[in-house]
PDB file of N, CA and C in Angstrom:
ATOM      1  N   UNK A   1       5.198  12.296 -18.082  1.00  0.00           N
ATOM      2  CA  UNK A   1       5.812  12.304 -16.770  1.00  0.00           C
ATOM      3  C   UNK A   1       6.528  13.629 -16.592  1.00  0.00           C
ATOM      4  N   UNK A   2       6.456  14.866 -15.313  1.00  0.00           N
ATOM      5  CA  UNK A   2       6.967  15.315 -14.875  1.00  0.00           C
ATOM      6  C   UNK A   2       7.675  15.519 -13.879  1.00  0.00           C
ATOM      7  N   UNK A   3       8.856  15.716 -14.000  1.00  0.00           N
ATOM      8  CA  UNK A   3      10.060  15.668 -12.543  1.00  0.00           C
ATOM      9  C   UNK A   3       9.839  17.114 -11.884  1.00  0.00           C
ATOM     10  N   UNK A   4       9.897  16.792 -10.138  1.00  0.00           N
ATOM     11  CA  UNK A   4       9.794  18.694  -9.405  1.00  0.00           C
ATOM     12  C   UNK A   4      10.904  18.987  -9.855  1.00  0.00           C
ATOM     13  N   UNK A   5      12.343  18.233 -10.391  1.00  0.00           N
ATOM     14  CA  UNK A   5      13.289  18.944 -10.626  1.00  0.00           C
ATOM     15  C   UNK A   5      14.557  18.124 -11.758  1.00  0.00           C
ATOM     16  N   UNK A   6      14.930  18.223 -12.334  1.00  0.00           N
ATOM     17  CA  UNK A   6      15.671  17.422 -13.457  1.00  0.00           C
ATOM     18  C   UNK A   6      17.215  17.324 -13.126  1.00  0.00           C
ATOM     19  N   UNK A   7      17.791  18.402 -11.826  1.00  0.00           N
ATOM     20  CA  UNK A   7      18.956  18.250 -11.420  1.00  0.00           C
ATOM     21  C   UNK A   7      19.114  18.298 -10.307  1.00  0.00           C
ATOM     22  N   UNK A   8      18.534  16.725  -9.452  1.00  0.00           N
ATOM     23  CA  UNK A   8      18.387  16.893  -7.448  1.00  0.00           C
ATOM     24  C   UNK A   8      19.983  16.897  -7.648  1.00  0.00           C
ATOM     25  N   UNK A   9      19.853  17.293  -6.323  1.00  0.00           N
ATOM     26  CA  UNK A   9      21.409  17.283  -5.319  1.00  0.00           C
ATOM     27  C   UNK A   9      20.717  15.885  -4.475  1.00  0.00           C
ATOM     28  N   UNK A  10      21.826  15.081  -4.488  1.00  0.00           N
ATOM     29  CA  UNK A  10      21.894  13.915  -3.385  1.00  0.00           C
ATOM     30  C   UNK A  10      21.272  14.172  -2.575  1.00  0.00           C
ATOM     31  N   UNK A  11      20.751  13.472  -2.136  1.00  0.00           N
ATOM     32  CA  UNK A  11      19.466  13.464  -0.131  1.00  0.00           C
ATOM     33  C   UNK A  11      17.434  14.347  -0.892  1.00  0.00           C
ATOM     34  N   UNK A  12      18.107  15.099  -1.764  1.00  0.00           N
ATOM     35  CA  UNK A  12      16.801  15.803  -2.088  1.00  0.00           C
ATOM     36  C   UNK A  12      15.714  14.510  -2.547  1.00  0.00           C
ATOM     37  N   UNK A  13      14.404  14.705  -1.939  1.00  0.00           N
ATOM     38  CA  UNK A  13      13.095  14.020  -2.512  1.00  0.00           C
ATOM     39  C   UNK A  13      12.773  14.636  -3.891  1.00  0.00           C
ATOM     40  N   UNK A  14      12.925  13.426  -5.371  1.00  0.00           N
ATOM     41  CA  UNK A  14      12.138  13.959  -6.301  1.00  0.00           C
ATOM     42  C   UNK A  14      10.552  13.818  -6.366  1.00  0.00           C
ATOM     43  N   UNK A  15       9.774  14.620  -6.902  1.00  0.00           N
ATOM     44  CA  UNK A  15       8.260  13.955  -6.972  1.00  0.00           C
ATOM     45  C   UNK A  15       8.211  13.787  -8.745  1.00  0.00           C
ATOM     46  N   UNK A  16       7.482  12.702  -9.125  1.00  0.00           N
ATOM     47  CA  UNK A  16       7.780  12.495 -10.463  1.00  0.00           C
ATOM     48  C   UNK A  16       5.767  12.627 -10.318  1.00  0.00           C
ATOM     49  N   UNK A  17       5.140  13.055 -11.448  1.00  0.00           N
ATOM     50  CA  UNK A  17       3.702  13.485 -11.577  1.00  0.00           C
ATOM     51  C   UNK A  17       3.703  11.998 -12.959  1.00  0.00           C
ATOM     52  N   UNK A  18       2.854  11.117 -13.151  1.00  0.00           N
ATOM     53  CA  UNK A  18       2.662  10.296 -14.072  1.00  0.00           C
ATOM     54  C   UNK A  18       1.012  10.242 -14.565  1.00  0.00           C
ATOM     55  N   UNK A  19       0.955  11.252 -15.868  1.00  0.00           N
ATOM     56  CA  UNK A  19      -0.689  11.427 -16.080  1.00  0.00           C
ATOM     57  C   UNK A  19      -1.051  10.568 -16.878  1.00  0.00           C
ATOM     58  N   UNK A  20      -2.215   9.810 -17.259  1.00  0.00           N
ATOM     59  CA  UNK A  20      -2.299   8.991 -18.057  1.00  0.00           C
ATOM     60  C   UNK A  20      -4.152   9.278 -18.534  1.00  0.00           C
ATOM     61  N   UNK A  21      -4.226   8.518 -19.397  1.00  0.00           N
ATOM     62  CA  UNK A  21      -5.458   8.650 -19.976  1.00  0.00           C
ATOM     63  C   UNK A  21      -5.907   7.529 -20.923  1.00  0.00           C
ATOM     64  N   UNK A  22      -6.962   6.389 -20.750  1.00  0.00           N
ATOM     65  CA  UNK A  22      -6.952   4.703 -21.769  1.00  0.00           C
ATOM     66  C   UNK A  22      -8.436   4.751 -21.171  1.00  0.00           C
ATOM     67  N   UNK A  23      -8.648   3.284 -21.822  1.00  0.00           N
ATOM     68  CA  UNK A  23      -9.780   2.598 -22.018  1.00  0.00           C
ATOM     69  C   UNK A  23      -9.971   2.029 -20.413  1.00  0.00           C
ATOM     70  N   UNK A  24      -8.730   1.446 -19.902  1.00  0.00           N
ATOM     71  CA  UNK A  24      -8.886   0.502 -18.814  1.00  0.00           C
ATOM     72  C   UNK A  24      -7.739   0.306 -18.236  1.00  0.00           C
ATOM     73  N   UNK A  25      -7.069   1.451 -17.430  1.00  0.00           N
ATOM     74  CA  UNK A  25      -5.527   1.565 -17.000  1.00  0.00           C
ATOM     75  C   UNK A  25      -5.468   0.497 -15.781  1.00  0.00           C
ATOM     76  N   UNK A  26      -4.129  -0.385 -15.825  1.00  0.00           N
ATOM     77  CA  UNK A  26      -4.024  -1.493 -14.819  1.00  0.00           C
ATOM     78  C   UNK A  26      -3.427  -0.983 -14.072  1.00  0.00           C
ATOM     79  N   UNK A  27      -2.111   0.028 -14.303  1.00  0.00           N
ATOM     80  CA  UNK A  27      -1.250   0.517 -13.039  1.00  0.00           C
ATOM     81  C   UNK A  27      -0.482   1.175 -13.818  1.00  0.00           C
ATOM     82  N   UNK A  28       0.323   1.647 -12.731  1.00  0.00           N
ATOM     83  CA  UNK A  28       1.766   2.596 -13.220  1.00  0.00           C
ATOM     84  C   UNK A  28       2.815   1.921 -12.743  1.00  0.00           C
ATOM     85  N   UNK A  29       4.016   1.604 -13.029  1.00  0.00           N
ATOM     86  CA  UNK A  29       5.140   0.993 -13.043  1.00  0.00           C
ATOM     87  C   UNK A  29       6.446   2.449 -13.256  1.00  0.00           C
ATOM     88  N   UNK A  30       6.905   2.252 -12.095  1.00  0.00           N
ATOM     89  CA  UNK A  30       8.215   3.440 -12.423  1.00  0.00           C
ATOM     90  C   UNK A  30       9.541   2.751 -11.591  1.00  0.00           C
ATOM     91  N   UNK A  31      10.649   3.124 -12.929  1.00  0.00           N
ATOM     92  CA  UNK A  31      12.123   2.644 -12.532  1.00  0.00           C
ATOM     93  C   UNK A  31      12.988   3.978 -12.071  1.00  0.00           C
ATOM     94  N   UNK A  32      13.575   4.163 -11.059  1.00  0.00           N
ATOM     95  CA  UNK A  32      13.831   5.363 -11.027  1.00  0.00           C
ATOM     96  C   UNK A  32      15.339   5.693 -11.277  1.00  0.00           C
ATOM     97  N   UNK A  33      15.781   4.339 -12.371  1.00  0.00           N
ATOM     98  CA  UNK A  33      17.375   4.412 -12.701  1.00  0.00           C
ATOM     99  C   UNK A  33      18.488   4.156 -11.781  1.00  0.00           C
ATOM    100  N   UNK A  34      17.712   4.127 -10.499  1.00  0.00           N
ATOM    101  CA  UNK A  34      19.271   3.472  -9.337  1.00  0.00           C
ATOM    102  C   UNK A  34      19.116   2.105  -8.548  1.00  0.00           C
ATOM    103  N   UNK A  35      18.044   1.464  -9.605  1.00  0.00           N
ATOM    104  CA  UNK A  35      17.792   0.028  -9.465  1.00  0.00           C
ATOM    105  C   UNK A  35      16.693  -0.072  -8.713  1.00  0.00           C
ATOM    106  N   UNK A  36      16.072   1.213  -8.423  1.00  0.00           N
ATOM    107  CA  UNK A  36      14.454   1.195  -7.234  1.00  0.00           C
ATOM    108  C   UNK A  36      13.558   1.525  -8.269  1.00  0.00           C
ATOM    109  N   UNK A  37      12.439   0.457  -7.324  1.00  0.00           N
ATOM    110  CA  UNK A  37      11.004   0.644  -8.490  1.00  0.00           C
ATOM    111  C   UNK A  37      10.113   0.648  -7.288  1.00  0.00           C
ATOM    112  N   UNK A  38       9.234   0.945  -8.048  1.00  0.00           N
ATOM    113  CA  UNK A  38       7.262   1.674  -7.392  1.00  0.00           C
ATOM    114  C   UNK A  38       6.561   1.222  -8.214  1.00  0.00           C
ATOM    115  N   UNK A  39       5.278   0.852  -7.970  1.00  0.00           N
ATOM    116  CA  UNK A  39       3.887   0.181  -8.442  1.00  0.00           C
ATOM    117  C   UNK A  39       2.960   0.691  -7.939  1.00  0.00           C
ATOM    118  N   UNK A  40       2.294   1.168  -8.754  1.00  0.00           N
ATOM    119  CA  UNK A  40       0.577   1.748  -8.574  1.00  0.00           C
ATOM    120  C   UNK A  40      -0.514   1.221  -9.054  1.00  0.00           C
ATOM    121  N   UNK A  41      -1.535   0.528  -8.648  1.00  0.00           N
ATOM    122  CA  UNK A  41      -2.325  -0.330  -9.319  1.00  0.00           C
ATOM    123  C   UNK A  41      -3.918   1.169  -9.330  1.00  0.00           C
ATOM    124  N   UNK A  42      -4.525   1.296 -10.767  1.00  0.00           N
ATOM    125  CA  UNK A  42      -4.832   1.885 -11.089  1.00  0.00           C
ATOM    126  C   UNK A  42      -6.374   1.081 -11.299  1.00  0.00           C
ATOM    127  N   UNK A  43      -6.665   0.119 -10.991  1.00  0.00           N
ATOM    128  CA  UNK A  43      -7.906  -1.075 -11.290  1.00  0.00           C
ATOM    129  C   UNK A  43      -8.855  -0.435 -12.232  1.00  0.00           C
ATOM    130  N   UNK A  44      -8.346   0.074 -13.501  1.00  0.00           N
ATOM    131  CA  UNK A  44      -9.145  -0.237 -14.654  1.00  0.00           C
ATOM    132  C   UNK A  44     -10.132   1.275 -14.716  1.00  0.00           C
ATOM    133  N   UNK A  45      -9.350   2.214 -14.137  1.00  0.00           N
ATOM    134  CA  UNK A  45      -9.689   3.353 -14.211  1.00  0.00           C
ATOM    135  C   UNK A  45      -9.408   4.181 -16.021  1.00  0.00           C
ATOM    136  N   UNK A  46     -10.008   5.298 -16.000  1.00  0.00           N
ATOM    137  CA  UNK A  46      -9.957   5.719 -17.365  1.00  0.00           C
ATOM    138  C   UNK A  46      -8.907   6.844 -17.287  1.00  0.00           C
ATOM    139  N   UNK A  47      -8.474   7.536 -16.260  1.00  0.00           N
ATOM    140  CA  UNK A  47      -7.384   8.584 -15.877  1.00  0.00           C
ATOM    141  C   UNK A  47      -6.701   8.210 -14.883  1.00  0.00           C
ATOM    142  N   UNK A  48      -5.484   8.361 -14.594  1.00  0.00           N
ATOM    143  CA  UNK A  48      -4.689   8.282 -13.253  1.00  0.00           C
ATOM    144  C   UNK A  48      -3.892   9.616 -13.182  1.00  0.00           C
ATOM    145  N   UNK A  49      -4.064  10.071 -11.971  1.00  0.00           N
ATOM    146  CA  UNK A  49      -2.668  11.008 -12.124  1.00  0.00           C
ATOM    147  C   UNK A  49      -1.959  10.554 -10.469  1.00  0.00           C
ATOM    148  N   UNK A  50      -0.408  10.624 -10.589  1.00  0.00           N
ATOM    149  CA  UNK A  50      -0.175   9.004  -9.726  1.00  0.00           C
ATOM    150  C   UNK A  50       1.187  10.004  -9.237  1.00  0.00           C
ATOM    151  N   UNK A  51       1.389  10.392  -8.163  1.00  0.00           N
ATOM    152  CA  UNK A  51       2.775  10.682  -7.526  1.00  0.00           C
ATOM    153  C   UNK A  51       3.755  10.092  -7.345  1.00  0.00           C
ATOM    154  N   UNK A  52       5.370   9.887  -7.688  1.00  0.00           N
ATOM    155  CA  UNK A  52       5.765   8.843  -6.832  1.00  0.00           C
ATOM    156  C   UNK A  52       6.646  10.017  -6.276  1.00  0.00           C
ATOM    157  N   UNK A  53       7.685   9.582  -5.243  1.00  0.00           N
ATOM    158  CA  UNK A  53       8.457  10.108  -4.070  1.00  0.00           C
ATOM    159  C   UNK A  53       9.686   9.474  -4.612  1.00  0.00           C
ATOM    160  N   UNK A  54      11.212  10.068  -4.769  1.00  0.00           N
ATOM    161  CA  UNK A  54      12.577   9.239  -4.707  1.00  0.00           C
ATOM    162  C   UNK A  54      13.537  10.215  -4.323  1.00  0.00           C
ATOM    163  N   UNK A  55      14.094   9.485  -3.385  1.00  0.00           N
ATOM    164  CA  UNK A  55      15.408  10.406  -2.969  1.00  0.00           C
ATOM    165  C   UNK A  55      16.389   9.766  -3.890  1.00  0.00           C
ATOM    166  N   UNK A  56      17.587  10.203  -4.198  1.00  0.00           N
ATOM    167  CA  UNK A  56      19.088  10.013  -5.029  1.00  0.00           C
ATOM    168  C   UNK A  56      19.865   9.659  -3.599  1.00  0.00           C
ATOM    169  N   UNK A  57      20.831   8.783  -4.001  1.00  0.00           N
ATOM    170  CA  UNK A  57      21.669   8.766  -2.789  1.00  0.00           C
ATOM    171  C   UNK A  57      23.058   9.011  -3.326  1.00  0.00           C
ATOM    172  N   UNK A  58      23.206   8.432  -4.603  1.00  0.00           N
ATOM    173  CA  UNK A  58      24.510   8.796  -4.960  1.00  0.00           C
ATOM    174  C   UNK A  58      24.308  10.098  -6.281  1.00  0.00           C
ATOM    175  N   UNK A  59      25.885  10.167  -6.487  1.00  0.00           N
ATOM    176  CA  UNK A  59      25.683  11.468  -8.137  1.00  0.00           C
ATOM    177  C   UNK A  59      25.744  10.730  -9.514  1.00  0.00           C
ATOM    178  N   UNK A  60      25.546  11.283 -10.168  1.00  0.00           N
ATOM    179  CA  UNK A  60      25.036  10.782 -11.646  1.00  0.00           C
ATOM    180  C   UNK A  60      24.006  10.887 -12.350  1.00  0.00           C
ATOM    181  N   UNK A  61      24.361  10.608 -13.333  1.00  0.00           N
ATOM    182  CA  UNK A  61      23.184  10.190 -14.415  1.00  0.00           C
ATOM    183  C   UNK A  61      22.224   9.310 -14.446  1.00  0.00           C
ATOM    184  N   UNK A  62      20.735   9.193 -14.350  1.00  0.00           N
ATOM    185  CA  UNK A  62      20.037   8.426 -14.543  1.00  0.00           C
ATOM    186  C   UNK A  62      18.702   8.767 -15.149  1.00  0.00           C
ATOM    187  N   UNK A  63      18.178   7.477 -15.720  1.00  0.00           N
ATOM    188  CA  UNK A  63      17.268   7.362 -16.586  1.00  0.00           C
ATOM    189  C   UNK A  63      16.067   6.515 -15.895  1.00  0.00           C
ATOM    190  N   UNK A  64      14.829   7.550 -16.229  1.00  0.00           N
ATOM    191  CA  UNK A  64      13.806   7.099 -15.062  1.00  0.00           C
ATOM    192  C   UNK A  64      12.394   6.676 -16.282  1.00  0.00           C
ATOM    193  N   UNK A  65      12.224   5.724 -15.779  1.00  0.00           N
ATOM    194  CA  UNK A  65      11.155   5.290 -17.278  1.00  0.00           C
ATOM    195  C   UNK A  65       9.875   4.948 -15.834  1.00  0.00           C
ATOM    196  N   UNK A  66       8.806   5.254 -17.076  1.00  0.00           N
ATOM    197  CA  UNK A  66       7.819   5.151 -16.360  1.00  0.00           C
ATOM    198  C   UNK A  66       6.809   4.395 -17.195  1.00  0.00           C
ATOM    199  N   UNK A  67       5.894   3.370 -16.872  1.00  0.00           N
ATOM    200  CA  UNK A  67       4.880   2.219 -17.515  1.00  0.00           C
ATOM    201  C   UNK A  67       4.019   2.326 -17.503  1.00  0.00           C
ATOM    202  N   UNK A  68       2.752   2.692 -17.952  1.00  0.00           N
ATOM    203  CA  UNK A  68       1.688   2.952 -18.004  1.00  0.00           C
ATOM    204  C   UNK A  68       0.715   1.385 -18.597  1.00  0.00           C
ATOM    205  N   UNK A  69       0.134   0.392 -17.551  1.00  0.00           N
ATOM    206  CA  UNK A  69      -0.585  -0.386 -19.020  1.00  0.00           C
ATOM    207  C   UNK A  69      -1.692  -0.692 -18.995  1.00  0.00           C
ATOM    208  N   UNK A  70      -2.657  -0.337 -19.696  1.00  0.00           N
ATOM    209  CA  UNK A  70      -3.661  -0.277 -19.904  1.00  0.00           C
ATOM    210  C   UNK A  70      -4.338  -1.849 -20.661  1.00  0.00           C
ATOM    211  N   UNK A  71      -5.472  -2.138 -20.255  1.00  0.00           N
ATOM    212  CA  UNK A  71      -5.754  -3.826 -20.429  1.00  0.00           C
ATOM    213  C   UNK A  71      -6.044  -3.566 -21.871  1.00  0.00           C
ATOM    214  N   UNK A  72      -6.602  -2.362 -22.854  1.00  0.00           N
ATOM    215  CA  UNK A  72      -6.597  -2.900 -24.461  1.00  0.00           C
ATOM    216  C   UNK A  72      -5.081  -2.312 -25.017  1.00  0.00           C
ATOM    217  N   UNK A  73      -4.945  -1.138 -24.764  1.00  0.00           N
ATOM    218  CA  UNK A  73      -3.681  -1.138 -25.248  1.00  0.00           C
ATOM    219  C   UNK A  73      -2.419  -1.203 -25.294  1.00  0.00           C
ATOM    220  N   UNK A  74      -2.487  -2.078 -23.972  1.00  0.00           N
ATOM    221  CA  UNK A  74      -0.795  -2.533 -23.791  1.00  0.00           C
ATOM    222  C   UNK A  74      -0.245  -1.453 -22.974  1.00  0.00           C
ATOM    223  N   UNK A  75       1.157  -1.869 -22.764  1.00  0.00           N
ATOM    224  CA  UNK A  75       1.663  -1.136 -21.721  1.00  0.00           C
ATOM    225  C   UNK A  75       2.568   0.346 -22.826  1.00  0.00           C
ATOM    226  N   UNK A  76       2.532   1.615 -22.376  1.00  0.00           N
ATOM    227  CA  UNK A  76       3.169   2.287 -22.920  1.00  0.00           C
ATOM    228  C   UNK A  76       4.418   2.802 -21.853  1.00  0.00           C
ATOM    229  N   UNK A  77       5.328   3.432 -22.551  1.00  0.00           N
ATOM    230  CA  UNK A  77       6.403   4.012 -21.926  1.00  0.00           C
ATOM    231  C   UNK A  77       6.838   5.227 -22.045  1.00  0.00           C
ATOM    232  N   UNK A  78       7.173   6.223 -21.166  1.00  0.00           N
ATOM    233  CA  UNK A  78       7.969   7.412 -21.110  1.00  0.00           C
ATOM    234  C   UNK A  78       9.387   7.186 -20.189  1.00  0.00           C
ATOM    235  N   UNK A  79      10.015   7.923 -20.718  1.00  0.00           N
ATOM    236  CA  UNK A  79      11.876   7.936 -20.119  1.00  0.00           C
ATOM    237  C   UNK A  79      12.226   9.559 -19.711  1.00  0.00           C
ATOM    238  N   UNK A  80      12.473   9.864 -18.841  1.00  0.00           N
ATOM    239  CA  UNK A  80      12.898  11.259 -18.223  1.00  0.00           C
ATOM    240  C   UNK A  80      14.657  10.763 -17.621  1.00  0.00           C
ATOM    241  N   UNK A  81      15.696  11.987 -18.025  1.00  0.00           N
ATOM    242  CA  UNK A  81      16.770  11.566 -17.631  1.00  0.00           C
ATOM    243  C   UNK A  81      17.038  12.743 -16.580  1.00  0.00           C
ATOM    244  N   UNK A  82      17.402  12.377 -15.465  1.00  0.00           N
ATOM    245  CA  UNK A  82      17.899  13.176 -14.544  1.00  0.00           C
ATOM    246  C   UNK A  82      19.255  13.428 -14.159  1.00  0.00           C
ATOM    247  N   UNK A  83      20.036  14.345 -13.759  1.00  0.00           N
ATOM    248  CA  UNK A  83      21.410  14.501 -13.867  1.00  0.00           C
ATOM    249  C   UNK A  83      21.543  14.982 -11.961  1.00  0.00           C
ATOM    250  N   UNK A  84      21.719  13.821 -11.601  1.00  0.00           N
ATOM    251  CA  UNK A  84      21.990  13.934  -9.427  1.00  0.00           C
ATOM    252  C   UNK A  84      23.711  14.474 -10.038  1.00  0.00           C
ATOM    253  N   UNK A  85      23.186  15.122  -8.897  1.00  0.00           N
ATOM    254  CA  UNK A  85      24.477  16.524  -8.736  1.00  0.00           C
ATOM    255  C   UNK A  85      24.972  16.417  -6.463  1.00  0.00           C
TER     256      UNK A  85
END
C-alpha cells in the first residue's frame, strides 16, 4: 500500500494505491483509522491495483490497514500510519 502523502493537513483527499497479486483475489478491504472503511470486490482476479479516496477531518495519528483476501490464501494485511497535521 502506498499513501499520495503520509502527513495530510485536515480537508486534504488522501489516495491510498493497494497492489496485490494471488491465485484468486476476493476484494480489498481498507480501514482508514478514523473509524471509515471501503470495499472493493476484486471477483477472483489474479492482480488488483485498487484506489481508494479519504479526506481527514480531524488531527492526529492514525493507522490505516489494508485487507487483501484471496480465496486460497486467506486474507493478508498491510498497516500504513499517517500523521493528519
Amino acid at each position: 500500500m502506498e499513501a499520495s502523502t503520509t502527513s495530510p493537513t485536515v480537508g486534504d483527499t488522501v489516495n491510498f494505491l493497494v497492489r496485490a497479486q494471488g491465485g484468486s483475489l476476493l476484494g480489498v478491504d481498507i480501514s482508514f483509522g478514523d473509524g471509515s472503511v471501503d470495499q472493493y470486490a476484486t471477483g477472483g482476479a489474479r492482480t488488483a491495483r485498487v484506489t481508494f479516496k479519504h479526506v481527514y477531518l480531524t488531527v492526529g495519528t492514525v493507522q490505516v490497514l489494508a485487507t487483501v483476501t484471496d480465496a486460497v490464501a486467506g486474507p493478508r494485511d498491510v498497516l500504513l500510519q499517517l500523521a493528519v497535521n
